[in-house]
PDB file of N, CA and C in Angstrom:
ATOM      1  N   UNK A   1     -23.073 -81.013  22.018  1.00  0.00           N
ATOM      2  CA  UNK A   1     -24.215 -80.407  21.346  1.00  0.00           C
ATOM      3  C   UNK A   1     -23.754 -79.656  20.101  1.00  0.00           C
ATOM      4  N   UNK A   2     -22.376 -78.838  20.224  1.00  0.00           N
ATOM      5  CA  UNK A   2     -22.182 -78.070  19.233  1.00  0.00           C
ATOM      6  C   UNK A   2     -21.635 -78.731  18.080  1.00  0.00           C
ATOM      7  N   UNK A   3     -20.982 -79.913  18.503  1.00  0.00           N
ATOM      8  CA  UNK A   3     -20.381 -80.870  17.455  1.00  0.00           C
ATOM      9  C   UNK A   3     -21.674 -81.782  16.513  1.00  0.00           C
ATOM     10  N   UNK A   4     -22.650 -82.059  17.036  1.00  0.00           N
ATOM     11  CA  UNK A   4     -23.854 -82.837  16.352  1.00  0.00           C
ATOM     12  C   UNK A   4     -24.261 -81.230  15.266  1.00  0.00           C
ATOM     13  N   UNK A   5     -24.751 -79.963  15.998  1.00  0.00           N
ATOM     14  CA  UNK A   5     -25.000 -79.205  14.712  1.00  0.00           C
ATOM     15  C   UNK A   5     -23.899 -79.173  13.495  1.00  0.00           C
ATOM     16  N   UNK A   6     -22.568 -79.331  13.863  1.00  0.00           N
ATOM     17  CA  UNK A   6     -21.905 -79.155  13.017  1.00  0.00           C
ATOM     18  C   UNK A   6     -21.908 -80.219  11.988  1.00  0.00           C
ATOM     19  N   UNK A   7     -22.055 -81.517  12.644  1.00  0.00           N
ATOM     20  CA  UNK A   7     -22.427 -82.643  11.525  1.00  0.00           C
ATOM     21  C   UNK A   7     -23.606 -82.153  10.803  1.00  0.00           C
ATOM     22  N   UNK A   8     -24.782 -82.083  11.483  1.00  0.00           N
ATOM     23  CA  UNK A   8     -25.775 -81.649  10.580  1.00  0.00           C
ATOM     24  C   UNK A   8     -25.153 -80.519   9.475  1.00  0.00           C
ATOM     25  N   UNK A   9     -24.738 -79.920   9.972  1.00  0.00           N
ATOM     26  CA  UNK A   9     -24.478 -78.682   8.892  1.00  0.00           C
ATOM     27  C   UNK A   9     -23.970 -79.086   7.865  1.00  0.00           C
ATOM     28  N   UNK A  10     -23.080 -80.417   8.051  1.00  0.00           N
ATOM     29  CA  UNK A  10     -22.047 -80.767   6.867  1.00  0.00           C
ATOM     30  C   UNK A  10     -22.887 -81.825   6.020  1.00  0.00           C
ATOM     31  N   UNK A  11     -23.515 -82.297   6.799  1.00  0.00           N
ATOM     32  CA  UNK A  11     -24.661 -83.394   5.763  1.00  0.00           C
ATOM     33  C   UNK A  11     -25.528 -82.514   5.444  1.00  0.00           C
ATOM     34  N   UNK A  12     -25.914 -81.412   5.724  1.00  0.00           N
ATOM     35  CA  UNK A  12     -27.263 -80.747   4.850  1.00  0.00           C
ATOM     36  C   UNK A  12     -26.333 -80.367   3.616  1.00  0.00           C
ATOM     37  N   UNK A  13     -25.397 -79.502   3.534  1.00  0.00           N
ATOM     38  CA  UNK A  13     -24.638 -79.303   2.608  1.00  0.00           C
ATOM     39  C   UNK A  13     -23.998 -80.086   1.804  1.00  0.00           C
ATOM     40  N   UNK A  14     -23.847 -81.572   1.787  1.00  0.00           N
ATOM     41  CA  UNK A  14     -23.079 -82.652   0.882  1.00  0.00           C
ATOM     42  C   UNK A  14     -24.586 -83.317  -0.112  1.00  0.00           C
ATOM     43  N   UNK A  15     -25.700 -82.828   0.954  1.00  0.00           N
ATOM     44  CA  UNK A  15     -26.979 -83.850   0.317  1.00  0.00           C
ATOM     45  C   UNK A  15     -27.671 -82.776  -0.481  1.00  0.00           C
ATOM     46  N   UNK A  16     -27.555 -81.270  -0.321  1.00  0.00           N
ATOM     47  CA  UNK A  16     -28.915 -80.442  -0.636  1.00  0.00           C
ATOM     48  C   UNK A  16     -28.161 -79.360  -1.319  1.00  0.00           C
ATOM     49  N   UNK A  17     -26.816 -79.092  -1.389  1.00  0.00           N
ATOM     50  CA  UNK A  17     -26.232 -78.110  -2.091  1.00  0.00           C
ATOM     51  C   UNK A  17     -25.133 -77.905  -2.555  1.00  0.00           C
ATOM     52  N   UNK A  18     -24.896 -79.221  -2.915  1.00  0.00           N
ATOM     53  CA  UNK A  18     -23.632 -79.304  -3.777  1.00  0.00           C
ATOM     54  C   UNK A  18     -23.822 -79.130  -5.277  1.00  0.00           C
ATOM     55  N   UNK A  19     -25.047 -79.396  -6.008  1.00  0.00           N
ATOM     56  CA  UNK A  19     -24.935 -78.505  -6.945  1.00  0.00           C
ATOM     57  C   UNK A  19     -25.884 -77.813  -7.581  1.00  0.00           C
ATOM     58  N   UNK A  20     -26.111 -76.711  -6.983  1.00  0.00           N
ATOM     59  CA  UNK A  20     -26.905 -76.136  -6.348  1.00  0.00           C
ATOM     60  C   UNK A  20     -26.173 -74.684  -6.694  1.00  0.00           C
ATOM     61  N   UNK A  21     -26.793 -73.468  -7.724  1.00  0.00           N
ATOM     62  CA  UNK A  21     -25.927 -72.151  -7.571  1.00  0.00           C
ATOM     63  C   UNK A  21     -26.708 -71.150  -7.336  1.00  0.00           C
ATOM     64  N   UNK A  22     -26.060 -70.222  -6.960  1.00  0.00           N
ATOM     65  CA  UNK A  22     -26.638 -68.691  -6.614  1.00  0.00           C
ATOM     66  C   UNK A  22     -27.779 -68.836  -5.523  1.00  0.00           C
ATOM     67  N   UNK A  23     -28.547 -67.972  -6.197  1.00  0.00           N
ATOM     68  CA  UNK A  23     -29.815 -67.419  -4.948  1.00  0.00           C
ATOM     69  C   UNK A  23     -30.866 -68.844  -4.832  1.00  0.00           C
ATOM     70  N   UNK A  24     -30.542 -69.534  -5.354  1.00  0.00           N
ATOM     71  CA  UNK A  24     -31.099 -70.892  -4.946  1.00  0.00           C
ATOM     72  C   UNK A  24     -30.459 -71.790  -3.811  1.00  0.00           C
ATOM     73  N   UNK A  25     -29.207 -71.546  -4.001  1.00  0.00           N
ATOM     74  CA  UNK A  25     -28.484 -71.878  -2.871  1.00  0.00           C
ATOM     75  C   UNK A  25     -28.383 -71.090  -1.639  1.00  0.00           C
ATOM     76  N   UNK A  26     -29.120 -69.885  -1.786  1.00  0.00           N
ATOM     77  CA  UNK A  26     -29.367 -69.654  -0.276  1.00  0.00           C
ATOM     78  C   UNK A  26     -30.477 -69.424   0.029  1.00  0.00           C
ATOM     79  N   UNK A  27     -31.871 -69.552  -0.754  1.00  0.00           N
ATOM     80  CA  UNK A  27     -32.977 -69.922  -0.160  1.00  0.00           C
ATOM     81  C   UNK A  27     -33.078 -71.253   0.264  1.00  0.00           C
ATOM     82  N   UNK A  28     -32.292 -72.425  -0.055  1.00  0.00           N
ATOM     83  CA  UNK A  28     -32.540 -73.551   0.253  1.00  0.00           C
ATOM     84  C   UNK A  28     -31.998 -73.732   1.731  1.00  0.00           C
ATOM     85  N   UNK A  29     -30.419 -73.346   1.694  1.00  0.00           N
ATOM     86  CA  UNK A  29     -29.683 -73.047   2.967  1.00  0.00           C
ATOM     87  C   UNK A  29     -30.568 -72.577   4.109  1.00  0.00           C
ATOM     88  N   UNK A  30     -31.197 -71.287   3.769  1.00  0.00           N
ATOM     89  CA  UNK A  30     -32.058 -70.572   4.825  1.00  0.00           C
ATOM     90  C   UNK A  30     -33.140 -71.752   5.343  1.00  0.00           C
ATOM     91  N   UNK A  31     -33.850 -71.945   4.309  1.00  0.00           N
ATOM     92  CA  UNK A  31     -35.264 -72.927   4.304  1.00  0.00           C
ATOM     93  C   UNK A  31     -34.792 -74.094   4.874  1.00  0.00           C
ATOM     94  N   UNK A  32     -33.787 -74.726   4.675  1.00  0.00           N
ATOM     95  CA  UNK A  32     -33.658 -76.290   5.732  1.00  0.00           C
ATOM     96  C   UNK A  32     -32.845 -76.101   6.941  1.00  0.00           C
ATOM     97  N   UNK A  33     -32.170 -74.709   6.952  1.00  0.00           N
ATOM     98  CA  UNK A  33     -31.875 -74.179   8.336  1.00  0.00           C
ATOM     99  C   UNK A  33     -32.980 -74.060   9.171  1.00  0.00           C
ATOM    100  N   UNK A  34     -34.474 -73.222   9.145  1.00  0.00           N
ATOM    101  CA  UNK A  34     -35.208 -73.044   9.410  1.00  0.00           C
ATOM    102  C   UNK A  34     -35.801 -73.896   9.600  1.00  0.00           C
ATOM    103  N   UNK A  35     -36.404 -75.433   8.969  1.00  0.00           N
ATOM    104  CA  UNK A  35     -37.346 -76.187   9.167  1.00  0.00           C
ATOM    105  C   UNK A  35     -36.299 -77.508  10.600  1.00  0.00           C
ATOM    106  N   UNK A  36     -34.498 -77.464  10.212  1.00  0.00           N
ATOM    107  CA  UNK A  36     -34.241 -78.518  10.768  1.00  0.00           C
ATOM    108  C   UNK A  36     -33.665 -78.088  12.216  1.00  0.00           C
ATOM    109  N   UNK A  37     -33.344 -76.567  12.424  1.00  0.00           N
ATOM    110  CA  UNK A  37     -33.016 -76.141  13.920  1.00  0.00           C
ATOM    111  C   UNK A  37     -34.064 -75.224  14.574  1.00  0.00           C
ATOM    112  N   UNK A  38     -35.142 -74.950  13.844  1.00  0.00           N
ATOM    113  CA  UNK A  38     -36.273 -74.261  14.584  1.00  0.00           C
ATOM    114  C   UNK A  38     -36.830 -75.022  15.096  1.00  0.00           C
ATOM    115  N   UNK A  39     -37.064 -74.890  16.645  1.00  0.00           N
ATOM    116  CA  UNK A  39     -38.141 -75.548  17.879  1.00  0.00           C
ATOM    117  C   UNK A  39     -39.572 -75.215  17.552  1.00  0.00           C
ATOM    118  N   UNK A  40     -39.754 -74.027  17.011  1.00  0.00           N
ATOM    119  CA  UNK A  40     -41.185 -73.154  16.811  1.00  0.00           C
ATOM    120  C   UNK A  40     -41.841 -74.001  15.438  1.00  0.00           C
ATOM    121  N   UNK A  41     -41.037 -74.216  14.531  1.00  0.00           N
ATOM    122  CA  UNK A  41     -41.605 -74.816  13.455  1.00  0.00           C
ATOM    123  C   UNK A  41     -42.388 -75.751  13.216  1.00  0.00           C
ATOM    124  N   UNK A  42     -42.143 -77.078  14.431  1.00  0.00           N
ATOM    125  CA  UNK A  42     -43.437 -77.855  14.544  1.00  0.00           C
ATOM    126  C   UNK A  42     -42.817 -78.284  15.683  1.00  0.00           C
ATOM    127  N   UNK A  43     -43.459 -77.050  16.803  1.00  0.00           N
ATOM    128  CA  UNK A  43     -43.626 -76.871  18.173  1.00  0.00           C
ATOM    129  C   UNK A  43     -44.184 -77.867  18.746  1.00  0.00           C
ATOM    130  N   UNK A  44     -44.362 -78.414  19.865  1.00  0.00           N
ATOM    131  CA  UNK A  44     -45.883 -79.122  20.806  1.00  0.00           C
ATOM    132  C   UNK A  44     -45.445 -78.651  22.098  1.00  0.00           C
ATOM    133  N   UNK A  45     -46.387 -78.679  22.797  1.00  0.00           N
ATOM    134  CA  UNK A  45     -46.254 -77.965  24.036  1.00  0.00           C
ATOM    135  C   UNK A  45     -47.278 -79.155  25.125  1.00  0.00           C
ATOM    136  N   UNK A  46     -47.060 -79.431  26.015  1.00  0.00           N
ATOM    137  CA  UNK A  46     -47.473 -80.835  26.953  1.00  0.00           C
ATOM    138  C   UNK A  46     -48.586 -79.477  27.763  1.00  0.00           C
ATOM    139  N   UNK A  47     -49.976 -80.533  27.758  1.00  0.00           N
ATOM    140  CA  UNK A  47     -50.393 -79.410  28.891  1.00  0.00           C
ATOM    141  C   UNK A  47     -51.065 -80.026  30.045  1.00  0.00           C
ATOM    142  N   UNK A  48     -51.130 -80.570  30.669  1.00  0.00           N
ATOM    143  CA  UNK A  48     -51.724 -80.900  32.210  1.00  0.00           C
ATOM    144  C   UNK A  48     -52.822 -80.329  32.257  1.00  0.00           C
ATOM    145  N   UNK A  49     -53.969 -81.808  32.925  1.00  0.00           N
ATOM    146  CA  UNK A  49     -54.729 -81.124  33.478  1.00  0.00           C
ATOM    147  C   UNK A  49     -55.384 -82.447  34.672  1.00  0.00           C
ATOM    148  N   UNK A  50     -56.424 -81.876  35.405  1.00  0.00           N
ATOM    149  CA  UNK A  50     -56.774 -82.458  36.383  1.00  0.00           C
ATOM    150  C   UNK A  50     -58.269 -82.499  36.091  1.00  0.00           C
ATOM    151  N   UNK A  51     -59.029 -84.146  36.466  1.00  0.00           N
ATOM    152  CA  UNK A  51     -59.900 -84.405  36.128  1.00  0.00           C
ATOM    153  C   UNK A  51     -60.577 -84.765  37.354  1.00  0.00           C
ATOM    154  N   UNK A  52     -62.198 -84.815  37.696  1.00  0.00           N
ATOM    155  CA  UNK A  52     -62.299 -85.262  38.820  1.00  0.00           C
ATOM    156  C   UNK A  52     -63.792 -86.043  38.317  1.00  0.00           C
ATOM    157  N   UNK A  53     -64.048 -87.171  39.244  1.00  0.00           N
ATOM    158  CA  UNK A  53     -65.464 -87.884  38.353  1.00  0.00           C
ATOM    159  C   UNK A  53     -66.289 -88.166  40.112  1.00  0.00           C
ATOM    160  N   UNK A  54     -67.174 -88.016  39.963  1.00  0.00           N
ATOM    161  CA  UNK A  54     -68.255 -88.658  41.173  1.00  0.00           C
ATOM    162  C   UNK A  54     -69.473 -89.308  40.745  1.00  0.00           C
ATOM    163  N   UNK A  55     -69.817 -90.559  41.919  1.00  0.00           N
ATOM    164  CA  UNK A  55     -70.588 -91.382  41.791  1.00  0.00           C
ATOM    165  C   UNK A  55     -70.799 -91.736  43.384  1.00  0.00           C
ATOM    166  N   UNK A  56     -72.306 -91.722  42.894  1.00  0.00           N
ATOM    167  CA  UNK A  56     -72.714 -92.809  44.769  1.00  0.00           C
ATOM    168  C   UNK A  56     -73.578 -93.798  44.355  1.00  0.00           C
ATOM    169  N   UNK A  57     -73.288 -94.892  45.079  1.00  0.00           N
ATOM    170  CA  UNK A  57     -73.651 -96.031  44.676  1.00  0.00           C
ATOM    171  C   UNK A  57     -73.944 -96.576  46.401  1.00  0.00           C
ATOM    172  N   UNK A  58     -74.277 -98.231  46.215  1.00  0.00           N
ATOM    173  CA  UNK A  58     -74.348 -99.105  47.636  1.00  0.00           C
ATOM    174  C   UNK A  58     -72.720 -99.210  48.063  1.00  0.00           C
ATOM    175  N   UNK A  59     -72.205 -99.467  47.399  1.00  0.00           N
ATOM    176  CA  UNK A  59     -70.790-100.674  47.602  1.00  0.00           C
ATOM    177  C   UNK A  59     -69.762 -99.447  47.358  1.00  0.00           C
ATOM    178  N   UNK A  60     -68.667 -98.972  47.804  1.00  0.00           N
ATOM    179  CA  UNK A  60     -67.483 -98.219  47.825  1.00  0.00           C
ATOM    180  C   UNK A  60     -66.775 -98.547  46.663  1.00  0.00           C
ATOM    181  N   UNK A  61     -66.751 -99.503  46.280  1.00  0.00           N
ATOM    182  CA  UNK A  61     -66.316-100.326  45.323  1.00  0.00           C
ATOM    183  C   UNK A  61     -66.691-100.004  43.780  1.00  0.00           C
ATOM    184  N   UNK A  62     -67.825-100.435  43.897  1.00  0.00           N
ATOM    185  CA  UNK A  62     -68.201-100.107  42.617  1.00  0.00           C
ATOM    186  C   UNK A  62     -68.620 -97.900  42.435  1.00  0.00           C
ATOM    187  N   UNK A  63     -68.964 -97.632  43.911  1.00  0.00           N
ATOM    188  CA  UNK A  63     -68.728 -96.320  43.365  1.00  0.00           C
ATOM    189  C   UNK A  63     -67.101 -95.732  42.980  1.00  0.00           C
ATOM    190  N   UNK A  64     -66.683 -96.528  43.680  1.00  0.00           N
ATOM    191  CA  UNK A  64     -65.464 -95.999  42.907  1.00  0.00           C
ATOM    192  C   UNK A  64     -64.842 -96.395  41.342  1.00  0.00           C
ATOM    193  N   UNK A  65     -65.197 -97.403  41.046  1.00  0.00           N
ATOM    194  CA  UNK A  65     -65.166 -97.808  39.768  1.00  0.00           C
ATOM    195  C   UNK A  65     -66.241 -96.644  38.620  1.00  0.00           C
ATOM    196  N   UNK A  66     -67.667 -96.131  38.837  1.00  0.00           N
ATOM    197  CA  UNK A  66     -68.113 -95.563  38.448  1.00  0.00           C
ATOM    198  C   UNK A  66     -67.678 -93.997  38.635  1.00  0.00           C
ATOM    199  N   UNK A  67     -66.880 -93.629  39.306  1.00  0.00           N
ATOM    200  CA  UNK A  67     -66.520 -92.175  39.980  1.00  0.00           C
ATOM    201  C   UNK A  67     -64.502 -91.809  38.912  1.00  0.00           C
ATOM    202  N   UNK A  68     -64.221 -93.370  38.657  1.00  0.00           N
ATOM    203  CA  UNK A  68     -63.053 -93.533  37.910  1.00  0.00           C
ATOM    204  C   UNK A  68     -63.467 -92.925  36.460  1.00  0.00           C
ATOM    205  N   UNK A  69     -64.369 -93.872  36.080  1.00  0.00           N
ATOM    206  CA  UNK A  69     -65.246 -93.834  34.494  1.00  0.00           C
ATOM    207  C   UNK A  69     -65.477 -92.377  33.873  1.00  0.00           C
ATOM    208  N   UNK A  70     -66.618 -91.684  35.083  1.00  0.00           N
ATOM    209  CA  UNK A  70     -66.646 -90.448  34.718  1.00  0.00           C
ATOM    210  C   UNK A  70     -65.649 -89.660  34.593  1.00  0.00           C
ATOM    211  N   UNK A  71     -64.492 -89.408  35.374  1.00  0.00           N
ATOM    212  CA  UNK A  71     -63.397 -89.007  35.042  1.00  0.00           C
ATOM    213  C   UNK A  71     -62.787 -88.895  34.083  1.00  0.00           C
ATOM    214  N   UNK A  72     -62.642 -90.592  33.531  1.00  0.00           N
ATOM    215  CA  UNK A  72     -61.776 -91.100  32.351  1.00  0.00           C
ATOM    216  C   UNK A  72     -62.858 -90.554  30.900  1.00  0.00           C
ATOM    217  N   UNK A  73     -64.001 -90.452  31.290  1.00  0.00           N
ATOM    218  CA  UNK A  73     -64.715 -90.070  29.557  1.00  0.00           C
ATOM    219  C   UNK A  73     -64.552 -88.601  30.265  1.00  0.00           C
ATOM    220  N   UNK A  74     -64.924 -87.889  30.842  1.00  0.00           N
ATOM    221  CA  UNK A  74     -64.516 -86.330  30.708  1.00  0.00           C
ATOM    222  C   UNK A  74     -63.162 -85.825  30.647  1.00  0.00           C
ATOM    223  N   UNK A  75     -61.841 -86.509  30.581  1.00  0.00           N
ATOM    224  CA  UNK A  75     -60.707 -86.016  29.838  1.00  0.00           C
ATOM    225  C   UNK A  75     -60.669 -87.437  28.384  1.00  0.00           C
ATOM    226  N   UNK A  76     -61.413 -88.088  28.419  1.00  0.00           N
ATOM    227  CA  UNK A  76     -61.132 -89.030  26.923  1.00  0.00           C
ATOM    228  C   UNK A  76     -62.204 -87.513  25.950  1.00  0.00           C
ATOM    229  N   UNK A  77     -63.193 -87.066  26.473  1.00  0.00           N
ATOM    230  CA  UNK A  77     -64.205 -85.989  25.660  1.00  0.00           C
ATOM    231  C   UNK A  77     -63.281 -84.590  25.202  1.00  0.00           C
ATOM    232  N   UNK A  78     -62.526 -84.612  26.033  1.00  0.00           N
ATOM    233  CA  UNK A  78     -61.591 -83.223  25.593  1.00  0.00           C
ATOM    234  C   UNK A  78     -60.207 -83.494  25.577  1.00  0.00           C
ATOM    235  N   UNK A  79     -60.075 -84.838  24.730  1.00  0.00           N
ATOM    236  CA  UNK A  79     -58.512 -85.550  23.751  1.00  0.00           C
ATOM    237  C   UNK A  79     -57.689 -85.454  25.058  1.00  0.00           C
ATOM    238  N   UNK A  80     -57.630 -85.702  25.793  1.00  0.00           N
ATOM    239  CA  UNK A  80     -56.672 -85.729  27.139  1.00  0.00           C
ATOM    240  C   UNK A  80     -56.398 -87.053  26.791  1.00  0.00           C
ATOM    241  N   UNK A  81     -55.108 -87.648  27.416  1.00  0.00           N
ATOM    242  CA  UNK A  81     -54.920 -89.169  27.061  1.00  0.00           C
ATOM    243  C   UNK A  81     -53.597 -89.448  28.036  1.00  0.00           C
ATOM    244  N   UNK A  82     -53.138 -90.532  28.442  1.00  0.00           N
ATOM    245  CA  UNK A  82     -51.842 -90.811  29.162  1.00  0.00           C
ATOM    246  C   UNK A  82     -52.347 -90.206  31.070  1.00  0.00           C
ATOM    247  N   UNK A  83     -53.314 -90.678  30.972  1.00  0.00           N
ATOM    248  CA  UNK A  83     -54.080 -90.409  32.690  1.00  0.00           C
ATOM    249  C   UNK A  83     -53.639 -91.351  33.674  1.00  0.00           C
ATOM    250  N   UNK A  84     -53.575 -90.358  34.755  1.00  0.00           N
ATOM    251  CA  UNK A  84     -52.835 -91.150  35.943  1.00  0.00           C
ATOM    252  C   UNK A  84     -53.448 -90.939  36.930  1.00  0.00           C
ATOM    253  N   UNK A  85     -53.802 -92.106  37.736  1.00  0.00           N
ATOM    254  CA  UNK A  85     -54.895 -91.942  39.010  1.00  0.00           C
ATOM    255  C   UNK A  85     -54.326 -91.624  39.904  1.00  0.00           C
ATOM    256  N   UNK A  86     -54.556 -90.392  40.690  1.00  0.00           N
ATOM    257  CA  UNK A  86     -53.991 -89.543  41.913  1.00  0.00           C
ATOM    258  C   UNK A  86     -54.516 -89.942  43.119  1.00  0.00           C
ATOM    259  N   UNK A  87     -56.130 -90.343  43.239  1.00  0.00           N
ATOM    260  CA  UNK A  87     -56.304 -90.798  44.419  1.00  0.00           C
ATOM    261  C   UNK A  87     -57.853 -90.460  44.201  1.00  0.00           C
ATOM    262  N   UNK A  88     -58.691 -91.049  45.551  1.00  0.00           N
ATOM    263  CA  UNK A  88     -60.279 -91.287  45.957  1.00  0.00           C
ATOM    264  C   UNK A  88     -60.101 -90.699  47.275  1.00  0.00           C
ATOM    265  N   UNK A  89     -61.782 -90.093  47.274  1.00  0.00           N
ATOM    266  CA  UNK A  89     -62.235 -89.374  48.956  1.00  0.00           C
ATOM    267  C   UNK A  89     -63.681 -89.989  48.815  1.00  0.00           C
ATOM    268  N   UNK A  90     -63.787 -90.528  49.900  1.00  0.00           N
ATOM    269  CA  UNK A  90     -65.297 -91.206  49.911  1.00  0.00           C
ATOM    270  C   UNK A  90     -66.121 -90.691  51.395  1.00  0.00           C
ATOM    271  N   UNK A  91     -67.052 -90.609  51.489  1.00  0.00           N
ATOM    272  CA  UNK A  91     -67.975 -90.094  52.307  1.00  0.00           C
ATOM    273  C   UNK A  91     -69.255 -91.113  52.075  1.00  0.00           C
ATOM    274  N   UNK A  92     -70.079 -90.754  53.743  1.00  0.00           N
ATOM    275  CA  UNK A  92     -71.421 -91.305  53.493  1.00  0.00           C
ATOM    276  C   UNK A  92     -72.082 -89.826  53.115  1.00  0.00           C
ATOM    277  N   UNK A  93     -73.262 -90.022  52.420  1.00  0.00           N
ATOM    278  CA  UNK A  93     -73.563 -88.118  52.749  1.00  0.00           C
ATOM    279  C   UNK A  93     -74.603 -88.116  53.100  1.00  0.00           C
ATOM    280  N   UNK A  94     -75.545 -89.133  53.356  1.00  0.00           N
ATOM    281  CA  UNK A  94     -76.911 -89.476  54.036  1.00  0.00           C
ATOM    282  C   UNK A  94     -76.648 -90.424  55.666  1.00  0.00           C
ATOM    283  N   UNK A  95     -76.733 -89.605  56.704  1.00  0.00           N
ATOM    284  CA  UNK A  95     -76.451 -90.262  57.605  1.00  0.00           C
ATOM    285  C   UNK A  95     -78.267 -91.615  58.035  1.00  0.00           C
ATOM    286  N   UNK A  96     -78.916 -90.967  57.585  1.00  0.00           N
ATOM    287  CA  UNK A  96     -80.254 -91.774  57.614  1.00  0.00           C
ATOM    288  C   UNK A  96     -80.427 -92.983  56.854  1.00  0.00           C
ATOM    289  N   UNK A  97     -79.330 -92.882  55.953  1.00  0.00           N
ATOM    290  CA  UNK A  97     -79.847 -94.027  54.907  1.00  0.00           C
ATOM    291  C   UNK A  97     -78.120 -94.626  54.538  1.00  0.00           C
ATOM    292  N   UNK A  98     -77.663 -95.225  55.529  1.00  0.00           N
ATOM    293  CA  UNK A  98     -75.434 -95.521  55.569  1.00  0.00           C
ATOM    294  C   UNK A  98     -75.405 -96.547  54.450  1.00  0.00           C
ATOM    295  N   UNK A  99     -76.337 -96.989  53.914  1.00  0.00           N
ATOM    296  CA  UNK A  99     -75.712 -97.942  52.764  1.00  0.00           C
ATOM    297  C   UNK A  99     -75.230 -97.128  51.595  1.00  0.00           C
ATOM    298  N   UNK A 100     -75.393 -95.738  51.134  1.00  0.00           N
ATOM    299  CA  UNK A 100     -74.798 -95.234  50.154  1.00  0.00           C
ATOM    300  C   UNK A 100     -73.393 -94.773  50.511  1.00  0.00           C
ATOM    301  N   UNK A 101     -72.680 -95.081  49.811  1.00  0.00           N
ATOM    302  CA  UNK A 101     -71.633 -93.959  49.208  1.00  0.00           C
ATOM    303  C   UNK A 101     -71.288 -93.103  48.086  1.00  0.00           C
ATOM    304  N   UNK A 102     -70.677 -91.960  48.661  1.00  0.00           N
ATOM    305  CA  UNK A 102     -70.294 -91.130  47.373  1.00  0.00           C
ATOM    306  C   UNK A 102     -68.253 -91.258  47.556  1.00  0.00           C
ATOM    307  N   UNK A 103     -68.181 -91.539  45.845  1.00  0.00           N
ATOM    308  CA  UNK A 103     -66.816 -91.490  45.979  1.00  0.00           C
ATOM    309  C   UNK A 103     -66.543 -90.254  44.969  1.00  0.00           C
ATOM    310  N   UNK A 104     -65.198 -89.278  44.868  1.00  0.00           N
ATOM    311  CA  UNK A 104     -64.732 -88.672  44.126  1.00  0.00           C
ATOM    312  C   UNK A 104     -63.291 -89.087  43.467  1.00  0.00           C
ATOM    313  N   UNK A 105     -63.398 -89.621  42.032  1.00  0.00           N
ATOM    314  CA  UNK A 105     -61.728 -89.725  41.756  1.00  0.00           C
ATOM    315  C   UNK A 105     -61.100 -88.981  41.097  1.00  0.00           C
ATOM    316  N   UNK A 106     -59.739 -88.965  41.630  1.00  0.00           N
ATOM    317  CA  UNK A 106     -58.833 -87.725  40.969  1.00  0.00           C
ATOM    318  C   UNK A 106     -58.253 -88.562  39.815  1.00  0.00           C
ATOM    319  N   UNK A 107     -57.733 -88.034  38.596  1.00  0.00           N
ATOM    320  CA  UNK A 107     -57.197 -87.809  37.599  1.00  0.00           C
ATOM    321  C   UNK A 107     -56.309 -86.783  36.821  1.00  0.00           C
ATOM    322  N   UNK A 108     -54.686 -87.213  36.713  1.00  0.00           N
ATOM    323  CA  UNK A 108     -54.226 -85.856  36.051  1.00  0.00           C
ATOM    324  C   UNK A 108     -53.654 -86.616  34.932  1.00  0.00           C
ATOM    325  N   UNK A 109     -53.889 -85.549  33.608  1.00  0.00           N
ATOM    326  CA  UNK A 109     -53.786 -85.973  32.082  1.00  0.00           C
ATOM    327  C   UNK A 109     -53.062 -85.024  31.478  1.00  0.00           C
ATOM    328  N   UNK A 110     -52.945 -85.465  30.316  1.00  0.00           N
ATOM    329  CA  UNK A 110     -51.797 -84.855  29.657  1.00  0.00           C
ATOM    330  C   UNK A 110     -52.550 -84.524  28.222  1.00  0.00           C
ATOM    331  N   UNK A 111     -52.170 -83.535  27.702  1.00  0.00           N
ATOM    332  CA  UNK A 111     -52.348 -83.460  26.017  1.00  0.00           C
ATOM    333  C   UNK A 111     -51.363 -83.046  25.346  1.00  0.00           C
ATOM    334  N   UNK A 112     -50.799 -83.172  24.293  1.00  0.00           N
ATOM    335  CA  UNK A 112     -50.020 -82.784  23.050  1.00  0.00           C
ATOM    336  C   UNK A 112     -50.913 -81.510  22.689  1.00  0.00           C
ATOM    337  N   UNK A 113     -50.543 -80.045  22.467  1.00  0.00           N
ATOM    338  CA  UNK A 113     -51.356 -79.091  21.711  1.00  0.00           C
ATOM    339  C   UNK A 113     -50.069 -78.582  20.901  1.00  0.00           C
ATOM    340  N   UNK A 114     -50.293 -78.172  19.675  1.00  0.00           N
ATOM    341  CA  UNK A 114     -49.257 -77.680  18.444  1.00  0.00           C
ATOM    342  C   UNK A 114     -49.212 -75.572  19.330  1.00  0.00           C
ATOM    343  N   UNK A 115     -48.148 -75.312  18.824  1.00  0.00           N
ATOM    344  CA  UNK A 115     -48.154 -74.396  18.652  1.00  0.00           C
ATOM    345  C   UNK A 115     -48.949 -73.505  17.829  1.00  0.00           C
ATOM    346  N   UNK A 116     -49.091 -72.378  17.932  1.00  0.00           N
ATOM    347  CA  UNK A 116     -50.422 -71.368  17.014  1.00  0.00           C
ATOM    348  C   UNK A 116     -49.203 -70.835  16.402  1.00  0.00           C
TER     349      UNK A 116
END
């Protein structure tokens, strides 16, 4: 690790300040120190989150296909992207009327957010 900064160090200096004098040469030094070993400078930070979608339908099947959907547009609505299906819980919830189901699907997503 310490040997790659040191290359960098020696190529910023052969490309950006060799001729290059005085107080120009160390605002530049400072300034591409700053932009090429600062993490904070153009930060991103990964943030997780968990999505959940429901649908009842006749067929298990297709409620689960519709219970996926909602999921997938309520983290596609708030830039979530790179979603991974965690799993389904299905129930009847009308014992009088067993041809429905309700399914719930899980979803956990990811976003890119910049640093403030």
């Amino acid at each position: 690790m310490e040997n790659n900064i040191d290359r960098r160090v020696i190529l910023i200096k052969r490309i950006f300040v060799k001729n290059i004098n005085g107080s120009k040469k160390k605002f530049l030094a400072i300034f591409v120190g700053m932009c090429a070993f600062s993490g904070a400078a153009s930060g991103e930070s990964i943030v997780y989150a968990d999505f959940y979608g429901t649908a009842r339908y006749s067929t298990i099947e297709s409620a689960l296909k519709m219970a996926q959907a909602n999921a997938l547009n309520e983290a596609t609505r708030l830039l979530y992207s790179k979603c991974v299906f965690v799993g389904y819980q299905s129930k009847r919830p009308n014992f009088y009327d067993p041809n429905w189901y309700e399914v719930t699907a899980a979803y956990t997503c990811q976003k890119w957010v910049p640093y403030p």
